[in-house]
C-alpha atoms as a PDB file:
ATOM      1  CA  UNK A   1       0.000   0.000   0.000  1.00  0.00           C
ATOM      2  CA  UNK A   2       1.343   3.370  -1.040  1.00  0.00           C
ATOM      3  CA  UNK A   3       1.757   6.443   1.638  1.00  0.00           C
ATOM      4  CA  UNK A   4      -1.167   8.062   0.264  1.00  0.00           C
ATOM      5  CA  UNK A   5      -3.207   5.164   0.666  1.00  0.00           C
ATOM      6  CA  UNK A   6      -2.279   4.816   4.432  1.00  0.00           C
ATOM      7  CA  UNK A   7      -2.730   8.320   4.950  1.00  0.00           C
ATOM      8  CA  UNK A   8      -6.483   8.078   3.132  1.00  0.00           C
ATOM      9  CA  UNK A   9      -6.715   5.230   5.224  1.00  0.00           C
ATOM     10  CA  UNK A  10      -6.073   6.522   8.425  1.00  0.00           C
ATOM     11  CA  UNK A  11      -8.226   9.451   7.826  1.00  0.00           C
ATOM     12  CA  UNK A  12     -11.134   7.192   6.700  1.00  0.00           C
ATOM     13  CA  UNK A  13     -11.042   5.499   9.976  1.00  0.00           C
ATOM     14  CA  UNK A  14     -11.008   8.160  12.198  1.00  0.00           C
ATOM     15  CA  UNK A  15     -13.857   9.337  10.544  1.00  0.00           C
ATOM     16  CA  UNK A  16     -15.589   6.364  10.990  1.00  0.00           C
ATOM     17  CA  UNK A  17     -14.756   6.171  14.828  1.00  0.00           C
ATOM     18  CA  UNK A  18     -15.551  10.140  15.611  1.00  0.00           C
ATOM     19  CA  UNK A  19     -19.056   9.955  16.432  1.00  0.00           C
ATOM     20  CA  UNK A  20     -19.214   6.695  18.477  1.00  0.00           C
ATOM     21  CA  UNK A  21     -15.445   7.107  19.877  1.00  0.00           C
ATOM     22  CA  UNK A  22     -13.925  10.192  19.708  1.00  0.00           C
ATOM     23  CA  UNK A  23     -10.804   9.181  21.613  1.00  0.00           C
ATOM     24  CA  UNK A  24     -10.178   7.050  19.822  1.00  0.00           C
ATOM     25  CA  UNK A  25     -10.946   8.598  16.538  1.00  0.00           C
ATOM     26  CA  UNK A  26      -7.759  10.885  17.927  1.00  0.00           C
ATOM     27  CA  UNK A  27      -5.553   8.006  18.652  1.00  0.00           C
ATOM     28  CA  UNK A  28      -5.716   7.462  14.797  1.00  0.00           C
ATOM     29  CA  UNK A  29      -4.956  10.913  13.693  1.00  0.00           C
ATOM     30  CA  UNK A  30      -2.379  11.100  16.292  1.00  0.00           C
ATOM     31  CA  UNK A  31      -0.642   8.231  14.678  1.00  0.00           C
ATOM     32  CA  UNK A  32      -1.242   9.342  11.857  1.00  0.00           C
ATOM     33  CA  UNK A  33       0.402  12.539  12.197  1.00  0.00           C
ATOM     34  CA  UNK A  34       3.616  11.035  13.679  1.00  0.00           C
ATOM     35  CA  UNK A  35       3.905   8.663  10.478  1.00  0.00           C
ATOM     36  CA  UNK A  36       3.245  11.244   7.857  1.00  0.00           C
ATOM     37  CA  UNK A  37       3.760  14.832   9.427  1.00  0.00           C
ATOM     38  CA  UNK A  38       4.130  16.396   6.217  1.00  0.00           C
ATOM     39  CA  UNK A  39       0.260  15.354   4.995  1.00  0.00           C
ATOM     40  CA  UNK A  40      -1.785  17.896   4.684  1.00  0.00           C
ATOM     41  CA  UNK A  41      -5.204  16.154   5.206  1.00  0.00           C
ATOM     42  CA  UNK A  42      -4.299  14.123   8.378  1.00  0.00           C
ATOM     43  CA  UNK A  43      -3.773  17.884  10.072  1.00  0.00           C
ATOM     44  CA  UNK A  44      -6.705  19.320   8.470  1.00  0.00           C
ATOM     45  CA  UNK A  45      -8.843  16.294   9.489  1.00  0.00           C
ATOM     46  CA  UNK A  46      -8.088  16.554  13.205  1.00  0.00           C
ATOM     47  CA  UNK A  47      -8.724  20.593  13.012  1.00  0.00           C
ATOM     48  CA  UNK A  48     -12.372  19.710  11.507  1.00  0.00           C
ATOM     49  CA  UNK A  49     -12.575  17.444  15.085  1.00  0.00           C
ATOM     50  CA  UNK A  50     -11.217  19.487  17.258  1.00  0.00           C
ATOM     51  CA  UNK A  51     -13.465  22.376  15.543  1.00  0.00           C
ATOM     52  CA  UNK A  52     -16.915  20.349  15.498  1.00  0.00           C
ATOM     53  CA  UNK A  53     -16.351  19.350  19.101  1.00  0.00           C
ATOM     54  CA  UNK A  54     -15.964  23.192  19.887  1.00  0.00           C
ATOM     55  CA  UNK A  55     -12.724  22.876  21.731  1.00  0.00           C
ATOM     56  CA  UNK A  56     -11.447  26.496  20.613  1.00  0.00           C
ATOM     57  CA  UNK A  57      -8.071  25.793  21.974  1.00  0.00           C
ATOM     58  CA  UNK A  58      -7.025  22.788  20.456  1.00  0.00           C
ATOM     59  CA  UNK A  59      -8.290  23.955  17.271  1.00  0.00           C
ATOM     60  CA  UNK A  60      -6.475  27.340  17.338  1.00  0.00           C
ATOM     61  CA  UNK A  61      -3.775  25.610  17.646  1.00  0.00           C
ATOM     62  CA  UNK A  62      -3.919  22.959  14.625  1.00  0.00           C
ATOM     63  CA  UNK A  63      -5.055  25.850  12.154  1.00  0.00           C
ATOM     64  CA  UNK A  64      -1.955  27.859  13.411  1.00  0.00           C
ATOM     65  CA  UNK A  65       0.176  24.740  12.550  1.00  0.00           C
ATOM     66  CA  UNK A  66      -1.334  24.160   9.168  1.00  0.00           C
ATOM     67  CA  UNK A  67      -1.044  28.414   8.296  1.00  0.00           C
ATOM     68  CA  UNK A  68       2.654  27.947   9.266  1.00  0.00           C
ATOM     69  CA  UNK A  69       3.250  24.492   7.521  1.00  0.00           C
ATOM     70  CA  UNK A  70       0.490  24.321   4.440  1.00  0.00           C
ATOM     71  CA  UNK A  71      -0.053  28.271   3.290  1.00  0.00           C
ATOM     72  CA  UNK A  72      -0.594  27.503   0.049  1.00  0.00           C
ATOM     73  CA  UNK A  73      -3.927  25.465   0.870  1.00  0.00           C
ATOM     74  CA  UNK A  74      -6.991  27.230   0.182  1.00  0.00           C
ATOM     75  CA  UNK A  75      -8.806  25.746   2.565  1.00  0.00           C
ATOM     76  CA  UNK A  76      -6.650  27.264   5.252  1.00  0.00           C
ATOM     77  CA  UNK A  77      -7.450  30.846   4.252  1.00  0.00           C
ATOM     78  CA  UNK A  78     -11.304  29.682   3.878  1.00  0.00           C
ATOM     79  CA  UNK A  79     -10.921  29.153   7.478  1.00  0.00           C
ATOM     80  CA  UNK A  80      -9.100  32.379   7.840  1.00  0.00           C
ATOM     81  CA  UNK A  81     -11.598  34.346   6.373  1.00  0.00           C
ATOM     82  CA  UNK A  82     -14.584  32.923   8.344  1.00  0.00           C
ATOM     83  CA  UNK A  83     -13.184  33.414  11.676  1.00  0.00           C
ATOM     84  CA  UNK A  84     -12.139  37.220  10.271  1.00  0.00           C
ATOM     85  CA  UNK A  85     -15.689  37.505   9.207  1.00  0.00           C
ATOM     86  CA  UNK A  86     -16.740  36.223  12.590  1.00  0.00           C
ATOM     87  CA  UNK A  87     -14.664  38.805  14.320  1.00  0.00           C
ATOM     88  CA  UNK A  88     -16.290  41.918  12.396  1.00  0.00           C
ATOM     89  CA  UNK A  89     -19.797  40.284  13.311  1.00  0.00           C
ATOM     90  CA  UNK A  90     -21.994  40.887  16.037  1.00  0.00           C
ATOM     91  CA  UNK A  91     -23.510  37.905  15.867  1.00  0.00           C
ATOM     92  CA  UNK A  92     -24.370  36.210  19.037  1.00  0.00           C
ATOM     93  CA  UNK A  93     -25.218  32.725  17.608  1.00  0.00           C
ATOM     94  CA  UNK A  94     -23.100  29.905  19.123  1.00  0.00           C
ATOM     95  CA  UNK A  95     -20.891  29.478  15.947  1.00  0.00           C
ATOM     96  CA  UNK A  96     -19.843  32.963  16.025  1.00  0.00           C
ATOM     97  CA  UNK A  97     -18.864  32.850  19.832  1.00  0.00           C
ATOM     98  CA  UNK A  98     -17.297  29.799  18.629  1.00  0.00           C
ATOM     99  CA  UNK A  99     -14.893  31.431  16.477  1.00  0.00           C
ATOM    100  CA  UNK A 100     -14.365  34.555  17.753  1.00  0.00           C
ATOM    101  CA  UNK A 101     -12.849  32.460  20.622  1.00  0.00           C
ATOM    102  CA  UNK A 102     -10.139  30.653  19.276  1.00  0.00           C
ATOM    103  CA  UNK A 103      -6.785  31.083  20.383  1.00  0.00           C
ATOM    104  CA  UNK A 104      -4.893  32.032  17.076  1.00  0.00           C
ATOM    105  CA  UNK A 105      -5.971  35.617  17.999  1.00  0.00           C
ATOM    106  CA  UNK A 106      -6.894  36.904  14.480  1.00  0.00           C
ATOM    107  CA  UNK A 107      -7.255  40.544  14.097  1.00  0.00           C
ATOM    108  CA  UNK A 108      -8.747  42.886  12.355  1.00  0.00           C
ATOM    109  CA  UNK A 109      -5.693  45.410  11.243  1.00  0.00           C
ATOM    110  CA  UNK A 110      -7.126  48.245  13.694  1.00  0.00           C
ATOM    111  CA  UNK A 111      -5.302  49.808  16.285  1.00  0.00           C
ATOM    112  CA  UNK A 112      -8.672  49.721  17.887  1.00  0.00           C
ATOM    113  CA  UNK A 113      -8.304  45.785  17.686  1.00  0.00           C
ATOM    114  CA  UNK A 114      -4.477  45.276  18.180  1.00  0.00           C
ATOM    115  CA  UNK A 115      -3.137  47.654  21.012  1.00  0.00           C
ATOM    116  CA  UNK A 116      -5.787  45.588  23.603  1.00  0.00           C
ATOM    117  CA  UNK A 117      -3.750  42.870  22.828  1.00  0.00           C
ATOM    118  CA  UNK A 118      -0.509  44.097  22.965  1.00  0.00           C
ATOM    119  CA  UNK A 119      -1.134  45.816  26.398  1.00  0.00           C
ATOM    120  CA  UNK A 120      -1.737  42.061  27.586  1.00  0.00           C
ATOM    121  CA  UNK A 121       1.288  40.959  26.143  1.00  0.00           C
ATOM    122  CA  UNK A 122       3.075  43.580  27.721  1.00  0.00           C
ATOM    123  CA  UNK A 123       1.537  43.280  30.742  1.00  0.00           C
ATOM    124  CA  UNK A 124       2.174  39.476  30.937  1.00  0.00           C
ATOM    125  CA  UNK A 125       6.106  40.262  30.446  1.00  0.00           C
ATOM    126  CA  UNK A 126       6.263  42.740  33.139  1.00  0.00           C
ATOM    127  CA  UNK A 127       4.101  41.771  35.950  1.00  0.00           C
ATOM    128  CA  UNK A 128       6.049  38.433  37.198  1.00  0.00           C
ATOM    129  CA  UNK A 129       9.510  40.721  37.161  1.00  0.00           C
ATOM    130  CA  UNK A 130       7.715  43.368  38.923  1.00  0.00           C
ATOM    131  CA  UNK A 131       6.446  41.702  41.672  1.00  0.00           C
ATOM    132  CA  UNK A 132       9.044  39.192  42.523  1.00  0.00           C
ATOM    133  CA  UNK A 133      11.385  39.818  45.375  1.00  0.00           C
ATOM    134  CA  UNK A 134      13.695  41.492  44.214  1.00  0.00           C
ATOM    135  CA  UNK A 135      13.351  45.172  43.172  1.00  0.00           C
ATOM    136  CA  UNK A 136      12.272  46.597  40.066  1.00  0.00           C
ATOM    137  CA  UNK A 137      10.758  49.764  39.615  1.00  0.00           C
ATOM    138  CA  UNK A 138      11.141  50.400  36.291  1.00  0.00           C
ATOM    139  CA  UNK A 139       8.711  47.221  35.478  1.00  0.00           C
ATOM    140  CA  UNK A 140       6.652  48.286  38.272  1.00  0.00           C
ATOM    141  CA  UNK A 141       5.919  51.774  36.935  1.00  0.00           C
ATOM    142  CA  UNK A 142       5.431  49.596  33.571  1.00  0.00           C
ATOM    143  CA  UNK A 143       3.188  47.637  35.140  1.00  0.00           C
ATOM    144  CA  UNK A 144       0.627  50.308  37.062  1.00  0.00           C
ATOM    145  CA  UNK A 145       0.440  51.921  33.303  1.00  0.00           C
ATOM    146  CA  UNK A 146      -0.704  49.225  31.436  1.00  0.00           C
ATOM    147  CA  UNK A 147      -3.280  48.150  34.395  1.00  0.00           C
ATOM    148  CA  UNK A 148      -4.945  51.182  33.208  1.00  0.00           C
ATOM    149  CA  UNK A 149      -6.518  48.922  30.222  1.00  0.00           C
ATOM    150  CA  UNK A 150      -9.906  47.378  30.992  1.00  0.00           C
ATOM    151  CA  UNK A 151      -9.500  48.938  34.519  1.00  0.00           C
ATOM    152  CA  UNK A 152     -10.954  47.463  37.270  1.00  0.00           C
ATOM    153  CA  UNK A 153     -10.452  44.097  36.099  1.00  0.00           C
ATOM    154  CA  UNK A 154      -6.317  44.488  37.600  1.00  0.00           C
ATOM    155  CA  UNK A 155      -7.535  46.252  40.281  1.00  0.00           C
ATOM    156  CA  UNK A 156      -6.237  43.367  42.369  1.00  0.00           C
ATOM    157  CA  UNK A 157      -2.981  43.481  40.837  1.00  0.00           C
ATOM    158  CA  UNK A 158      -2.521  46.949  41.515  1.00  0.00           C
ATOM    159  CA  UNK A 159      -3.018  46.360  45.157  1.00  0.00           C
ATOM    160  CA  UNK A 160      -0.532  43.789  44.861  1.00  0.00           C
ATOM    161  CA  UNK A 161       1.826  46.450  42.941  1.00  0.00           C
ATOM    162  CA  UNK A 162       1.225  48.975  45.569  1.00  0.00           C
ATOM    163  CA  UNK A 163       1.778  46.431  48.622  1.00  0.00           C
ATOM    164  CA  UNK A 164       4.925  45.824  47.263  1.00  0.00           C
ATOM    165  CA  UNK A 165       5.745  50.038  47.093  1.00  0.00           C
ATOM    166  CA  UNK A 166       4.669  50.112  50.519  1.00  0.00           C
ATOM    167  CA  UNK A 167       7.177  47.066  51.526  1.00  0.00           C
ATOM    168  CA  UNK A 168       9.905  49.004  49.558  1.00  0.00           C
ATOM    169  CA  UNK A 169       8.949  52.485  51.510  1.00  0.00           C
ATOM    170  CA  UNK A 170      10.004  54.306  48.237  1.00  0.00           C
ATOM    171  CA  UNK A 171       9.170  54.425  44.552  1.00  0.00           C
ATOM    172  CA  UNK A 172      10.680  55.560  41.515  1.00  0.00           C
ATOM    173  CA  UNK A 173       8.938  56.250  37.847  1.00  0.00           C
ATOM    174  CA  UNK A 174       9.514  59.404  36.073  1.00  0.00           C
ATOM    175  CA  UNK A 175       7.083  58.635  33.474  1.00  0.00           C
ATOM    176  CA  UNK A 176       4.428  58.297  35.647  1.00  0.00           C
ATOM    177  CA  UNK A 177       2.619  61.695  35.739  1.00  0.00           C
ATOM    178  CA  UNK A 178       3.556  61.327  31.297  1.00  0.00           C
ATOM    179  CA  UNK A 179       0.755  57.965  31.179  1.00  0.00           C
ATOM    180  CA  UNK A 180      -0.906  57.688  34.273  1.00  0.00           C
ATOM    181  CA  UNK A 181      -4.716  59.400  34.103  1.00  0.00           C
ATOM    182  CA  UNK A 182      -6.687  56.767  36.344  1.00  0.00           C
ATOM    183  CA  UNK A 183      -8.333  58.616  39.164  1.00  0.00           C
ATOM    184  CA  UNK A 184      -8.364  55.532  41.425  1.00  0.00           C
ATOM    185  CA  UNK A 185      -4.230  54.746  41.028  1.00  0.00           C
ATOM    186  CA  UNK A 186      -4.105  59.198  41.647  1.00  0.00           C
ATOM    187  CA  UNK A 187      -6.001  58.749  44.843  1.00  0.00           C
ATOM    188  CA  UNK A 188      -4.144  55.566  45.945  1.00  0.00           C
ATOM    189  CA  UNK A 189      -0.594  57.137  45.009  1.00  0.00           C
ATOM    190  CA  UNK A 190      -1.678  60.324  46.622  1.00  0.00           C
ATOM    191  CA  UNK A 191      -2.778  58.625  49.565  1.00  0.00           C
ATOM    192  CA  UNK A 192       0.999  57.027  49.999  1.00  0.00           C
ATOM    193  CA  UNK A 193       2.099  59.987  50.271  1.00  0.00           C
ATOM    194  CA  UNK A 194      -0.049  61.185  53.594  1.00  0.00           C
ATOM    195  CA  UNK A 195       1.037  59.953  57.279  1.00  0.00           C
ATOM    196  CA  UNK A 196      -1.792  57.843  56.615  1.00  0.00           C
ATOM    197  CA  UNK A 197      -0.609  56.006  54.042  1.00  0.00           C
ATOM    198  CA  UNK A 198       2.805  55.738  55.254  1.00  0.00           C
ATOM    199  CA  UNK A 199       4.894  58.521  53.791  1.00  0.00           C
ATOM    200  CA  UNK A 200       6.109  56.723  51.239  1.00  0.00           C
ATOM    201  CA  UNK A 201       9.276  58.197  48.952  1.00  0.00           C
ATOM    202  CA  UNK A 202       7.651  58.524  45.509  1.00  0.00           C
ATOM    203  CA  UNK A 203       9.647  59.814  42.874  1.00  0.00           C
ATOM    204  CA  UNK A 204       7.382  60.063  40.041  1.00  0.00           C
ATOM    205  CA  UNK A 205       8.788  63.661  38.422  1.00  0.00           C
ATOM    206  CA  UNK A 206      10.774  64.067  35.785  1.00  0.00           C
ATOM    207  CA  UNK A 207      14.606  64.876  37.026  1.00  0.00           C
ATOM    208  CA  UNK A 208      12.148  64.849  40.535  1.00  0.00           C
ATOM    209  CA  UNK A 209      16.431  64.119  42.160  1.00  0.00           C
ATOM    210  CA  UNK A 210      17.572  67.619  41.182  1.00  0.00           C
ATOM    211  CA  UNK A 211      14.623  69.087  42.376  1.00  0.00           C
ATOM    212  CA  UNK A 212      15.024  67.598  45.958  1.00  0.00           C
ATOM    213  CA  UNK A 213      18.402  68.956  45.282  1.00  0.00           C
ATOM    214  CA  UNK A 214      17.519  72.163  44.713  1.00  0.00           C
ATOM    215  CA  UNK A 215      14.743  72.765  47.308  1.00  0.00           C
ATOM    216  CA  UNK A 216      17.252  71.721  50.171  1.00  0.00           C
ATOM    217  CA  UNK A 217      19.202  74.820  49.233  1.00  0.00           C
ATOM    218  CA  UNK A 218      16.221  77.161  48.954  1.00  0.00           C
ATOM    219  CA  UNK A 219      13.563  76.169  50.519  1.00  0.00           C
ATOM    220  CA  UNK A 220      13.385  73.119  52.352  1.00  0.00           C
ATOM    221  CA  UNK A 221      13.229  69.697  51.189  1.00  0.00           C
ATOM    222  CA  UNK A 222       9.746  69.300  52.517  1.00  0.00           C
ATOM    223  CA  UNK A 223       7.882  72.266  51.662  1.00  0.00           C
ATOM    224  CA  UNK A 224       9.017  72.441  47.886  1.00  0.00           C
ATOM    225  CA  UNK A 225       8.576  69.117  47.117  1.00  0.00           C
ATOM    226  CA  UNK A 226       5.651  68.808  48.504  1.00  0.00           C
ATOM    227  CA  UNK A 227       4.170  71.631  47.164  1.00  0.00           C
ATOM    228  CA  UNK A 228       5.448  70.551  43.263  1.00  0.00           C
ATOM    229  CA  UNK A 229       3.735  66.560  43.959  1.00  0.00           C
ATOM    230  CA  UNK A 230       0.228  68.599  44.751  1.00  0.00           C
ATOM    231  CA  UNK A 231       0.172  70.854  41.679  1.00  0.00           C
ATOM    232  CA  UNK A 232       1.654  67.515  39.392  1.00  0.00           C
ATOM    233  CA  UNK A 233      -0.833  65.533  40.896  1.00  0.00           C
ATOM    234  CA  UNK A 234      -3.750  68.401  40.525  1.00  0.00           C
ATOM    235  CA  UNK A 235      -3.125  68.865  36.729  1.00  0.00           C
ATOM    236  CA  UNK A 236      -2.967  65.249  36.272  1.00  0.00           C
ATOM    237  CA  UNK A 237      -6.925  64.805  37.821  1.00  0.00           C
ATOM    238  CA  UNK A 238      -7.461  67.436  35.115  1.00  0.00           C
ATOM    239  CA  UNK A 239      -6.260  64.945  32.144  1.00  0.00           C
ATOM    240  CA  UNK A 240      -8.546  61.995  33.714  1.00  0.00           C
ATOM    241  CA  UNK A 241     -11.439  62.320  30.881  1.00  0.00           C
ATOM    242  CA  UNK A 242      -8.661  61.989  28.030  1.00  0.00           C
ATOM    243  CA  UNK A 243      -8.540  58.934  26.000  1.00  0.00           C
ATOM    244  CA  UNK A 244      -7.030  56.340  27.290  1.00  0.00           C
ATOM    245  CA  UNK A 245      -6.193  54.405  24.174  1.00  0.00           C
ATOM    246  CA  UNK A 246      -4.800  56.980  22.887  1.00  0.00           C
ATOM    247  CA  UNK A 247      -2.673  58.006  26.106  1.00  0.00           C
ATOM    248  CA  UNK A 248      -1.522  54.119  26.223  1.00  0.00           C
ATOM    249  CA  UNK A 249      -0.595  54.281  22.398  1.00  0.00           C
ATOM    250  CA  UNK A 250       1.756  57.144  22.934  1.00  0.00           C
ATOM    251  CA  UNK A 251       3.066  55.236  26.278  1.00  0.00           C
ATOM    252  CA  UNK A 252       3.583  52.598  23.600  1.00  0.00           C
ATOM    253  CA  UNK A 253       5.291  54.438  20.992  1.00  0.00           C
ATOM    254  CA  UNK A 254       7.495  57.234  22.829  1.00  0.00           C
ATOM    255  CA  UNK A 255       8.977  54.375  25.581  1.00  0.00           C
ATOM    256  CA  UNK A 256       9.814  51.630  22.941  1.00  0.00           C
ATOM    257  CA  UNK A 257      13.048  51.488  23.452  1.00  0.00           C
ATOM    258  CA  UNK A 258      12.905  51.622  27.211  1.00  0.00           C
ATOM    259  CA  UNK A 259      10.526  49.041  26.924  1.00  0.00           C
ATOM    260  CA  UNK A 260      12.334  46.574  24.540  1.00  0.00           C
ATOM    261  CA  UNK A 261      15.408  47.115  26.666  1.00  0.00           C
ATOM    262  CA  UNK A 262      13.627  46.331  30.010  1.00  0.00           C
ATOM    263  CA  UNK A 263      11.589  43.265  28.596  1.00  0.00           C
ATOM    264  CA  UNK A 264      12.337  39.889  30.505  1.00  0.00           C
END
């Protein structure tokens, strides 16, 4: 019997087996895939599975394979183009959930689409570095800027962020009063700043060391200091209705190589 033949073979018999055994309708394809890796049909059969049953994951991850390994199939970018038309649709019928689900993340080419999903990526770099033991303020301050996104749902992780600052008893992030418009983190960081809170060391102005330099010699460390936090922090309440997108987008593009350099 010839390679095709096994392969059509193989495929045949899985088919067979899918309804009344799925596991073991997978076995075969599984074999099947270790003997001939390079057959198109054995891949695409056990996407069409893995797609029927629903199981977006799994799924995502065989059409990925067969984009990278078959992109000259049509029947790849068919698939393509239905989960793309899936993503522009508001559909909420269970096929369209279905696809706008699956883990190959397909965009539409929209900033609108793609920064979410880069702030997450970012965000998933950062965060573990942050909030080890050791210290790291740089991908701290990161961190408490990209939380911004679909705020309150890291509201957690900002308490986490700010336990850690309070641990520390000081914090340093010039950028912060550049990207940071959420009037919940403004209150909080304010806050660290009161007896209260702790009197935490925050260093969130630009060049904020010359400064403390320069009010020791004229007039006293506290007062000016002080008195330069309350106005930064005052016009910074005043930029809380601007867009955050947008404000995150610039955070993206003026930082990149601060960011590249401080990536994990």
């Amino acid at each position: 019997m010839s390679a095709q033949k096994d392969c059509e073979f193989l495929v045949k018999r899985a088919r067979e087996l899918v309804s009344e055994d799925p596991c073991a309708a997978k076995a075969w394809l599984i074999t099947a895939r270790t003997l001939y890796p390079s057959d198109f049909n054995i891949q695409y059969e056990m996407y069409i599975i893995e797609r029927n049953a629903q199981r977006t994951a799994s799924a995502g991850r065989l059409l990925y394979d067969m984009f990278i390994n078959f992109p000259d199939q049509p029947v790849v970018w068919r698939e393509i183009s239905v989960i793309t038309a899936a993503l522009r649709s508001d559909s909420e019928d269970k096929h369209a959930q279905f696809l706008r689900g699956d883990d190959l993340r397909l965009l539409l080419c929209t900033n609108k689409a793609v920064l979410p999903f880069c702030l997450q990526l970012m965000l998933a770099c950062f965060k573990l570095r942050a909030l080890n033991d050791s210290r790291d303020d740089l991908s701290l301050g990161h961190v408490v800027v990209l939380l911004q996104h679909d705020w309150p749902h890291g509201e957690m992780l900002f308490l986490k962020a700010v336990d850690k600052i309070c641990q520390q008893g000081s914090f340093q992030y010039e950028n912060f009063f550049n990207y940071v418009t959420n009037i919940d983190m403004l209150e909080e960081f304010a806050y660290l700043r009161t007896p209260e809170g702790g009197r935490i060391q925050l260093e969130l102005l630009p060049n904020q060391g010359m400064l403390i330099k320069h009010h020791t010699v004229t007039r006293g460390i506290t007062k000016g200091v002080k008195e330069d936090f309350r106005l930064a922090m005052e016009r910074q309440v005043s930029r809380c209705g601007e867009n955050l997108l947008s404000v995150l987008h610039r955070f993206c593009l003026n930082e990149k190589i601060i960011i590249i350099q401080s990536l994990p």
